[in-house]
Every structure is written in structure tokens, then in C-alpha cells.
C-alpha atoms as a PDB file:
ATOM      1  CA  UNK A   1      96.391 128.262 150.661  1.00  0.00           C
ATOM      2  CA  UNK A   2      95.203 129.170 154.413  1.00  0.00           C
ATOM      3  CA  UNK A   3      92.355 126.795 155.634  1.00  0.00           C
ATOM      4  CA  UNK A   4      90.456 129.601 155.486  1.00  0.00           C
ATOM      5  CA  UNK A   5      90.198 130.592 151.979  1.00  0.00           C
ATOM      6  CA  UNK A   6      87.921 127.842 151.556  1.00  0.00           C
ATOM      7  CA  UNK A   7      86.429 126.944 155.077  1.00  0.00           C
ATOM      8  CA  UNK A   8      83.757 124.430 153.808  1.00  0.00           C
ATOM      9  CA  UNK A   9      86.378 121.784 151.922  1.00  0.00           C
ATOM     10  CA  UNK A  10      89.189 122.662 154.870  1.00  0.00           C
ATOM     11  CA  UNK A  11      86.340 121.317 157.124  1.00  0.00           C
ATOM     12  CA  UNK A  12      85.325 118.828 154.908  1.00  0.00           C
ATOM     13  CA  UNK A  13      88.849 117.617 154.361  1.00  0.00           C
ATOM     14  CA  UNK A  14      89.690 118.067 158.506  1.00  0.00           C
ATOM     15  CA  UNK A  15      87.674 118.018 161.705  1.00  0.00           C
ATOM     16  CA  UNK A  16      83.916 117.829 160.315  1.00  0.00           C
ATOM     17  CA  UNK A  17      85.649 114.766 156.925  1.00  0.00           C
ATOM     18  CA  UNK A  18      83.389 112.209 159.374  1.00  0.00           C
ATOM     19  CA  UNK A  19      80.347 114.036 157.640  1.00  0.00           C
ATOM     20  CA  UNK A  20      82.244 114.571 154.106  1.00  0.00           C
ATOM     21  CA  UNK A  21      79.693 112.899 151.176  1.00  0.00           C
ATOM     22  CA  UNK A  22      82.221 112.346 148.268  1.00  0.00           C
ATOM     23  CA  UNK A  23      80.349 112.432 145.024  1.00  0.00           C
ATOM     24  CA  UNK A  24      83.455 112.636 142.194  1.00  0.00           C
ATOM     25  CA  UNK A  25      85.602 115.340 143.075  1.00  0.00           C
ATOM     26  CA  UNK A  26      82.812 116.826 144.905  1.00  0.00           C
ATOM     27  CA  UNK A  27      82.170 117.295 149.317  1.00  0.00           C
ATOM     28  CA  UNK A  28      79.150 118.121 150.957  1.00  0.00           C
ATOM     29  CA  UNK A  29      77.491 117.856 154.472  1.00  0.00           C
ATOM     30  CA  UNK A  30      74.494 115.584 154.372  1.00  0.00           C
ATOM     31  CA  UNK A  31      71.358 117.249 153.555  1.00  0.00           C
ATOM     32  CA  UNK A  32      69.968 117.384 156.503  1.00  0.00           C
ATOM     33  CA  UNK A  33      72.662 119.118 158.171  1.00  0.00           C
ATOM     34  CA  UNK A  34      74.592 121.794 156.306  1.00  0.00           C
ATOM     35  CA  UNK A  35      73.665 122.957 152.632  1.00  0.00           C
ATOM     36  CA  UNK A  36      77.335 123.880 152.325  1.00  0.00           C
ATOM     37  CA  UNK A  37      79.478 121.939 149.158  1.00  0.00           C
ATOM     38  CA  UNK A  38      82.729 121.782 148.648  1.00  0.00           C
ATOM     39  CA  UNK A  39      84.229 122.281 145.288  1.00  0.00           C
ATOM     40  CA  UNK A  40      87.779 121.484 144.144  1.00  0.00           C
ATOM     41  CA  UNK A  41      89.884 124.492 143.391  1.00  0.00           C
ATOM     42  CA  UNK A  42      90.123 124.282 139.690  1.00  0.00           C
ATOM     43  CA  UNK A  43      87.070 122.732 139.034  1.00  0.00           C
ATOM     44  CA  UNK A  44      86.527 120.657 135.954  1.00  0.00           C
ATOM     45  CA  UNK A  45      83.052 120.294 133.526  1.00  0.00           C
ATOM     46  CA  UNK A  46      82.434 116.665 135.377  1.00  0.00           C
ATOM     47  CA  UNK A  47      82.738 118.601 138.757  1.00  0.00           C
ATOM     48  CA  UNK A  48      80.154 121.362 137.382  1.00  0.00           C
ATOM     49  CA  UNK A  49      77.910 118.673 135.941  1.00  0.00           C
ATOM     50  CA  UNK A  50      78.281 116.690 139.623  1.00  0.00           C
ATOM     51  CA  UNK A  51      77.152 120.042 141.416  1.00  0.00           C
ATOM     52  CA  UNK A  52      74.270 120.787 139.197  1.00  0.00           C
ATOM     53  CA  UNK A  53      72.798 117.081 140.664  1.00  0.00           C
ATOM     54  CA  UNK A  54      73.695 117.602 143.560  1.00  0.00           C
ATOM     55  CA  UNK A  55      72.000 121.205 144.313  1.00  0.00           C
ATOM     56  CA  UNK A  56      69.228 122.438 142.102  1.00  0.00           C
ATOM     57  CA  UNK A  57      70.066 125.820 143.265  1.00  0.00           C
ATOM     58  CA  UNK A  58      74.048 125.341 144.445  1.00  0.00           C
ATOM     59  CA  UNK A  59      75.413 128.572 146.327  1.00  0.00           C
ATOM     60  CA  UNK A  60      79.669 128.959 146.053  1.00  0.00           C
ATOM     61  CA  UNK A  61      81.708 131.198 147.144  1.00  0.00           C
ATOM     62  CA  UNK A  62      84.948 132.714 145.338  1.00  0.00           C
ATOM     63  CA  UNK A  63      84.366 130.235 141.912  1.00  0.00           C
ATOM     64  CA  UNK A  64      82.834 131.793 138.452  1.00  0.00           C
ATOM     65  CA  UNK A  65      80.399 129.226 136.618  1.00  0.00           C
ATOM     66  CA  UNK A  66      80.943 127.993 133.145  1.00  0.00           C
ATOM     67  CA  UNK A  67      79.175 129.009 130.254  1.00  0.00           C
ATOM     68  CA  UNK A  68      75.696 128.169 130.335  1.00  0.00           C
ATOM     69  CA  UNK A  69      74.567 128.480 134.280  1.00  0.00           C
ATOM     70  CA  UNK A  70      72.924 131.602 135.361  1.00  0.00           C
ATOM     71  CA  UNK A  71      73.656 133.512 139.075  1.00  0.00           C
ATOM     72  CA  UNK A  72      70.942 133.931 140.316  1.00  0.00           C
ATOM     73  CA  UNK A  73      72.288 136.689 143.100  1.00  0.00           C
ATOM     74  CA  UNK A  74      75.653 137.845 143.613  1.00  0.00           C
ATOM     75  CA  UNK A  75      76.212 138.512 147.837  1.00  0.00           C
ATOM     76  CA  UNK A  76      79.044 140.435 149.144  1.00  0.00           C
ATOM     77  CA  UNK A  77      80.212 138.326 152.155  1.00  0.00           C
ATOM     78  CA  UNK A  78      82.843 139.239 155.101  1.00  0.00           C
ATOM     79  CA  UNK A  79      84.826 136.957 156.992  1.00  0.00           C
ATOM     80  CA  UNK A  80      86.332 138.074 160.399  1.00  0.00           C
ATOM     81  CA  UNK A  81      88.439 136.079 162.692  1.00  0.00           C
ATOM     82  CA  UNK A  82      88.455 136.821 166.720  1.00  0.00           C
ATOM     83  CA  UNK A  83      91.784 136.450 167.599  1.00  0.00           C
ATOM     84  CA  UNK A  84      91.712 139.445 170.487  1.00  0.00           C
ATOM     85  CA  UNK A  85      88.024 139.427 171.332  1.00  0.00           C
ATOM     86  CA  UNK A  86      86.619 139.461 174.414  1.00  0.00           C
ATOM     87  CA  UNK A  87      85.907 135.925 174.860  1.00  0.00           C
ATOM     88  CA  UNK A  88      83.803 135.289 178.214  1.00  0.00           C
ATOM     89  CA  UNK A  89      81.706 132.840 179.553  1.00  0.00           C
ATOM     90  CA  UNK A  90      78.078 133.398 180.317  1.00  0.00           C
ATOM     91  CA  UNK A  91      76.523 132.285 183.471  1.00  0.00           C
ATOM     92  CA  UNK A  92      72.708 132.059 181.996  1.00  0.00           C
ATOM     93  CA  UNK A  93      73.903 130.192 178.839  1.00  0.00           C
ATOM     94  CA  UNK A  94      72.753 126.124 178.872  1.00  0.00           C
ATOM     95  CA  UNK A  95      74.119 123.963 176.217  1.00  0.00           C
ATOM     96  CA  UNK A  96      71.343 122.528 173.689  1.00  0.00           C
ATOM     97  CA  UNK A  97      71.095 119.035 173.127  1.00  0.00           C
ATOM     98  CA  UNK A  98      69.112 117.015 170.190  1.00  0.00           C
ATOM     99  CA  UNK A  99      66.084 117.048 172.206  1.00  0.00           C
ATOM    100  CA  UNK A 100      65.784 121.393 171.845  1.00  0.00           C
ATOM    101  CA  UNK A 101      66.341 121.173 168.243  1.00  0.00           C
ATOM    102  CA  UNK A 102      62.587 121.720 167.491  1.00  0.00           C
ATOM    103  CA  UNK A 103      62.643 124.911 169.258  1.00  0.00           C
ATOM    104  CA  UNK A 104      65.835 125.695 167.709  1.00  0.00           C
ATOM    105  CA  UNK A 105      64.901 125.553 164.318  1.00  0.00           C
ATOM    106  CA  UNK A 106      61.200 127.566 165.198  1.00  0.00           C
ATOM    107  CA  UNK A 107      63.669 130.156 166.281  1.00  0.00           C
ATOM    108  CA  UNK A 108      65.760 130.138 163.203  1.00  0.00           C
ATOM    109  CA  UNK A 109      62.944 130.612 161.307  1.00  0.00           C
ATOM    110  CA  UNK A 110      61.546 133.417 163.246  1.00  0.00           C
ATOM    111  CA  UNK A 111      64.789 135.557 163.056  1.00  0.00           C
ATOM    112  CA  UNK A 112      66.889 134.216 159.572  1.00  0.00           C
ATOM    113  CA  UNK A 113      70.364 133.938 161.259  1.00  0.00           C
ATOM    114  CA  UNK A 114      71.079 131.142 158.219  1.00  0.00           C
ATOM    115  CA  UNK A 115      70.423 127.688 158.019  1.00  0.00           C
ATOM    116  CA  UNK A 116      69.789 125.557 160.660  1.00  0.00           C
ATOM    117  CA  UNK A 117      68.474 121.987 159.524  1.00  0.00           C
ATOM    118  CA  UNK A 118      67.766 118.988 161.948  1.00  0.00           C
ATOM    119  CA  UNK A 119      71.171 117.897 162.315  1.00  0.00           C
ATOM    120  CA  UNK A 120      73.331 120.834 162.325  1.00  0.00           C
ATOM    121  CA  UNK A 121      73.303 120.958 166.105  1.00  0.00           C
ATOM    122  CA  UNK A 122      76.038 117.675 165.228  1.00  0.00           C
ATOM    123  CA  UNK A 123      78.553 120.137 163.919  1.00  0.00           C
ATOM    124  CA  UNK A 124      79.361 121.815 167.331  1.00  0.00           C
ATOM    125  CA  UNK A 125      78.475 122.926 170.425  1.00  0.00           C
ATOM    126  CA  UNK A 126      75.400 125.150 170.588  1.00  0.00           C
ATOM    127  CA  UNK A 127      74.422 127.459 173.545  1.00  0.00           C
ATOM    128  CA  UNK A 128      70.916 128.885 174.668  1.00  0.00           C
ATOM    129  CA  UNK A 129      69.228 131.363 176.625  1.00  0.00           C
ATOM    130  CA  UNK A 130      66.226 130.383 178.290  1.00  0.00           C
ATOM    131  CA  UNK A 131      63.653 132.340 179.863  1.00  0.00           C
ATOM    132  CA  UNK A 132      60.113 131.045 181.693  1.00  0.00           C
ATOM    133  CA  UNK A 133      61.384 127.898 180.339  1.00  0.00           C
ATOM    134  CA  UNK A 134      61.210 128.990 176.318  1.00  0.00           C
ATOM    135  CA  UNK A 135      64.069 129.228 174.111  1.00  0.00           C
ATOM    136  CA  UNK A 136      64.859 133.034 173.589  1.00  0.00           C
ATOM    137  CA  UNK A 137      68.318 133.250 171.946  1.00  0.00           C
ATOM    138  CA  UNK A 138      71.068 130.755 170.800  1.00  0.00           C
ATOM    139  CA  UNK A 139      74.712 130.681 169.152  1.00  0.00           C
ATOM    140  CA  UNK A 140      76.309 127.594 168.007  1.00  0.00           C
ATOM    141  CA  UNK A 141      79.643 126.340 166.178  1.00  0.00           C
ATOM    142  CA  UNK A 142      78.875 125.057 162.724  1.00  0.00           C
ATOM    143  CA  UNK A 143      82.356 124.678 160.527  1.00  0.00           C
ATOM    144  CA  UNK A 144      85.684 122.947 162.180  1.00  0.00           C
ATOM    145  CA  UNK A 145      88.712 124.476 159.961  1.00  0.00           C
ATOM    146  CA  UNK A 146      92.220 123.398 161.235  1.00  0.00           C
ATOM    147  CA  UNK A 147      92.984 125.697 163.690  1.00  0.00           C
ATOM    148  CA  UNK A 148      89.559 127.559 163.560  1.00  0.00           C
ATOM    149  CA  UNK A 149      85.766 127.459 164.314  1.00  0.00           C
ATOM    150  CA  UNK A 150      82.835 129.368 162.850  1.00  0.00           C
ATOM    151  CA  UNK A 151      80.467 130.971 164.982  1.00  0.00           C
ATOM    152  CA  UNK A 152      77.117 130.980 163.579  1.00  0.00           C
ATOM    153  CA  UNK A 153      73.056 130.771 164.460  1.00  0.00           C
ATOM    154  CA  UNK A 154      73.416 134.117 166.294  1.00  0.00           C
ATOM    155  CA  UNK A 155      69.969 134.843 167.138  1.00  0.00           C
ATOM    156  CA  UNK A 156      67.073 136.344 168.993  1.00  0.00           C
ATOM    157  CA  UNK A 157      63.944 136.381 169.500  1.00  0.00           C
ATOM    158  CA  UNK A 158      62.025 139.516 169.225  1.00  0.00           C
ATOM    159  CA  UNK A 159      60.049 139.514 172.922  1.00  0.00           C
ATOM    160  CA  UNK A 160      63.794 139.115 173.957  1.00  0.00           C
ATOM    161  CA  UNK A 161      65.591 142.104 172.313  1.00  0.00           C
ATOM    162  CA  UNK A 162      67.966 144.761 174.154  1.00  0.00           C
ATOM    163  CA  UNK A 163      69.389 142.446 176.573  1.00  0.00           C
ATOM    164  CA  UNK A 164      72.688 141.635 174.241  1.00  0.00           C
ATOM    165  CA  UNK A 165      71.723 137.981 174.250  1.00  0.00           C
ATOM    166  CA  UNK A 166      72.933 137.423 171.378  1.00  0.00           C
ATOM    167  CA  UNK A 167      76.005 139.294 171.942  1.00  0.00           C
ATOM    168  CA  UNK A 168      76.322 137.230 175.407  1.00  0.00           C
ATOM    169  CA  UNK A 169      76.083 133.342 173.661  1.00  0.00           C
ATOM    170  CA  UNK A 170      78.119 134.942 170.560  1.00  0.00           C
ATOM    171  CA  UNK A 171      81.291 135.812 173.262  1.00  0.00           C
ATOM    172  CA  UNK A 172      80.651 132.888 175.103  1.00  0.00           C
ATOM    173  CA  UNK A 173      80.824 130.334 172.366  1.00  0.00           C
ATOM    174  CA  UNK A 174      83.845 132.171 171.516  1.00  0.00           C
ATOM    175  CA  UNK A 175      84.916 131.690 174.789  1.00  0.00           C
ATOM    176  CA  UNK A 176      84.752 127.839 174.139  1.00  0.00           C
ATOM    177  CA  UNK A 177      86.610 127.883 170.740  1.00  0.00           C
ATOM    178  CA  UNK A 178      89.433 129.691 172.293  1.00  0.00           C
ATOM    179  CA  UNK A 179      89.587 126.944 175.717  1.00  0.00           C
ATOM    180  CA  UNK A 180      90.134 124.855 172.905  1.00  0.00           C
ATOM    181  CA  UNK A 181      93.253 126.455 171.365  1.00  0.00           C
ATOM    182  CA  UNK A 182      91.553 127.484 168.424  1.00  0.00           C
ATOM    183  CA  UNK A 183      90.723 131.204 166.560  1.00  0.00           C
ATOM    184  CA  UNK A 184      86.575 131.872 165.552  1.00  0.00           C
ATOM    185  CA  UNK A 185      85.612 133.084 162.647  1.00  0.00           C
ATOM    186  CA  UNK A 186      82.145 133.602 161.177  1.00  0.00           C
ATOM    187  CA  UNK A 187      80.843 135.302 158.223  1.00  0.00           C
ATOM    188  CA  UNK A 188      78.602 138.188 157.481  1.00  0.00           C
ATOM    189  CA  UNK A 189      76.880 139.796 154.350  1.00  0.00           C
ATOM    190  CA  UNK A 190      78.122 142.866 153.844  1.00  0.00           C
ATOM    191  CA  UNK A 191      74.548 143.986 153.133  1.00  0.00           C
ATOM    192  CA  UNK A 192      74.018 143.289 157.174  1.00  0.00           C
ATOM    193  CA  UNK A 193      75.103 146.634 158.230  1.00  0.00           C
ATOM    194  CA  UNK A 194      73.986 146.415 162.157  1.00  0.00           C
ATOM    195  CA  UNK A 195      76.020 142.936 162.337  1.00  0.00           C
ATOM    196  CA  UNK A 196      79.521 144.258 160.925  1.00  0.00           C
ATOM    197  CA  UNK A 197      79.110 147.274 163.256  1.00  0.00           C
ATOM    198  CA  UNK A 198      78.400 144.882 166.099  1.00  0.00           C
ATOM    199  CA  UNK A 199      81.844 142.002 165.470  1.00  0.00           C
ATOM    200  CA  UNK A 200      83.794 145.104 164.406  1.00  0.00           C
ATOM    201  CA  UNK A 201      82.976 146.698 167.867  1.00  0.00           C
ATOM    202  CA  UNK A 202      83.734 143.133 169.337  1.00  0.00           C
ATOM    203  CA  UNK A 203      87.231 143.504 168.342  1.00  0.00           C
ATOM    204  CA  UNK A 204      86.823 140.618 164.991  1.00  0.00           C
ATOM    205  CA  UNK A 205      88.887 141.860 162.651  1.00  0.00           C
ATOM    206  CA  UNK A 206      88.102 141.370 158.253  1.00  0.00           C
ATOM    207  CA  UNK A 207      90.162 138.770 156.735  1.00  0.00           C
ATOM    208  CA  UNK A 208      88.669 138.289 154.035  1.00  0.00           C
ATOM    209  CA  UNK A 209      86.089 139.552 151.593  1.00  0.00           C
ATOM    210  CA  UNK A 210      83.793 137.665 149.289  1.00  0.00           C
ATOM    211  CA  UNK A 211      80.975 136.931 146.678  1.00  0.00           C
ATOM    212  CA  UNK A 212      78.376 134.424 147.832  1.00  0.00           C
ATOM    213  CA  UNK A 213      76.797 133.290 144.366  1.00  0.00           C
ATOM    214  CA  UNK A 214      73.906 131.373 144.021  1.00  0.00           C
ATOM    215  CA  UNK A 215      73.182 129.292 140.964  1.00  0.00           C
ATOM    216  CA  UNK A 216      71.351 128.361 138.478  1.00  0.00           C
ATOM    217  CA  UNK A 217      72.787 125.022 136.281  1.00  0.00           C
ATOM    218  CA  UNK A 218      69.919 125.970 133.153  1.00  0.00           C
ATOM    219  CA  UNK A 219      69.550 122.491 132.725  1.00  0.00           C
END
């Protein structure tokens, strides 16, 4: 099984397993930083039943649920990995720190790049744009696979658009992973035509495609 077939538990398991929450068979992130559990590969009823406390509303990726849980919504999800991209750094990026994680999170909320809670800027390095001194664009690292980090919190804000910001912090966090020795990744909903059109130009090439479900336990 490649690392990536299952990025949350091959973090989990690896570079992020100082963050891993073991409850039974079950990994997650803490709350507060990453909504992302990891479920064994074959998992049992007890691991079900362990999920369904943990998560009112669990999202997995690539697992059915037993008998008796309703989805909820069924996503299509890509995953590309930027072996050959451009990678580059960017002269106007800063690197956040704790103390911009307020704005962070106002700009996550503005734009819906994914989650971003108050301690996901632990998981990696994150990069920002400023401009008359106010956050206009960030890109960060959130999940540490063997061999591989995800890009993610690609964003913008909208007084900010045209400029390729985002496009600037995506290649330059990129650039980062790859000082590092190691491949990015991120992941995309297929349903996000304008961002698949914009990695594919990029040079990221589809590894693998997905469902995202999200869950309902009916209990």
C-alpha cells in the first residue's frame, strides 16, 4: 500500500504520530487542529461504533459504512502529486506564525479553501501575502506522508484577486517541500473545475481519484 492511498493514517502513523489521538483502533488529529480520522483498513463494528463517538458527522474517504449509517453526500475527490512542477520561491511571501492565526482563520472563512482550526498552523509551514499590512492570501502544509507533503489553505481574498497570489504561495510552499527532499500533493473536488484546470496547468499530475463521504452513524 503507497503512503498515499491513505494520507491521513500514513501521517498519523509517520511525521504528524506526535499529534495521533488513539481511541481503539482509531487516529485522529486533535480537534482543534485537523478534523481528519484515521480508520484501519478493514475496519471492524467496534471501529465503526468508536467513529460514530468520535465524529457526529465523520467524513472518510475510500471506506463503505455498515448497515445502518446514512451518507450524507458522496464527493468526487482528486489527488495530484507535483513531482515536475515549477517549484519557486516568492520574494513577497512571509511565513505566519501563531500570533496571525486570527487573521488566518477570518480569511478561511471568507474564501472556503477547507478547514483551518486554531492549531492547524502546527502541522506545517504556512506562507502569507501581505498588503498595507492585512493578510490577503496564504498557503500552508497540513499532512506529513513519508516521503510527501500536502499543500493546502490555498486562498485569497477577494480585494486581492488577479495577481496569482495564490498561485505564487501555492509554488512557493512547494518550493519548500521539495528543499526538503520530499514530493507535494494536495487534493481537490472534482466538482472545483477552475482549481483542477489551474494544478493541471501547474504541471501536478492525478494519482489518484476518490469519494469523500460524509456520514451519518443514525444513532
Amino acid at each position: 500500500m503507497h503512503p498515499l492511498d491513505d494520507p491521513a493514517r500514513s501521517a498519523l502513523t509517520g511525521p504528524h504520530a506526535r499529534f495521533a489521538e488513539h481511541k481503539g483502533n482509531v487516529l485522529r488529529y486533535p480537534s482543534d487542529m485537523s478534523p481528519f480520522i484515521a480508520m484501519p483498513p478493514d475496519p471492524t463494528d467496534a471501529d465503526w461504533l468508536t467513529l460514530a463517538a468520535l465524529d457526529p458527522r465523520p467524513t472518510v474517504t475510500g471506506l463503505e459504512p455498515p448497515d445502518g449509517w446514512q451518507v450524507e453526500a458522496r464527493l468526487s475527490l482528486r489527488q495530484y502529486v507535483g513531482e515536475d512542477i515549477a517549484a519557486a520561491p516568492e520574494p513577497e511571501a512571509v511565513r505566519l506564525s501563531t500570533s496571525d492565526v486570527p487573521e488566518m482563520i477570518a480569511l478561511v472563512e471568507l474564501t472556503k479553501p477547507g478547514p483551518f482550526l486554531p492549531r492547524t498552523i502546527e502541522m506545517g509551514t504556512y506562507l502569507g501575502i501581505r498588503r498595507e499590512g492585512r493578510l490577503v492570501a496564504m498557503a500552508g502544509e497540513r499532512l506529513h506522508v513519508p516521503g510527501h507533503t500536502e499543500i493546502s489553505a490555498v486562498c485569497t481574498h477577494p480585494d486581492a484577486a488577479g495577481q496569482a497570489l495564490g498561485t505564487r504561495l501555492l509554488l512557493a510552499v512547494a518550493h519548500g517541500i521539495r528543499e526538503r527532499g520530499e514530493t507535494p500533493f494536495l487534493h481537490v473536488l472534482t466538482s472545483n473545475t477552475g482549481a483542477v484546470r489551474l494544478y493541471e496547468r501547474l504541471g501536478f499530475r492525478l494519482r489518484l481519484e476518490t469519494e469523500l463521504l460524509v456520514l451519518n452513524p443514525g444513532t
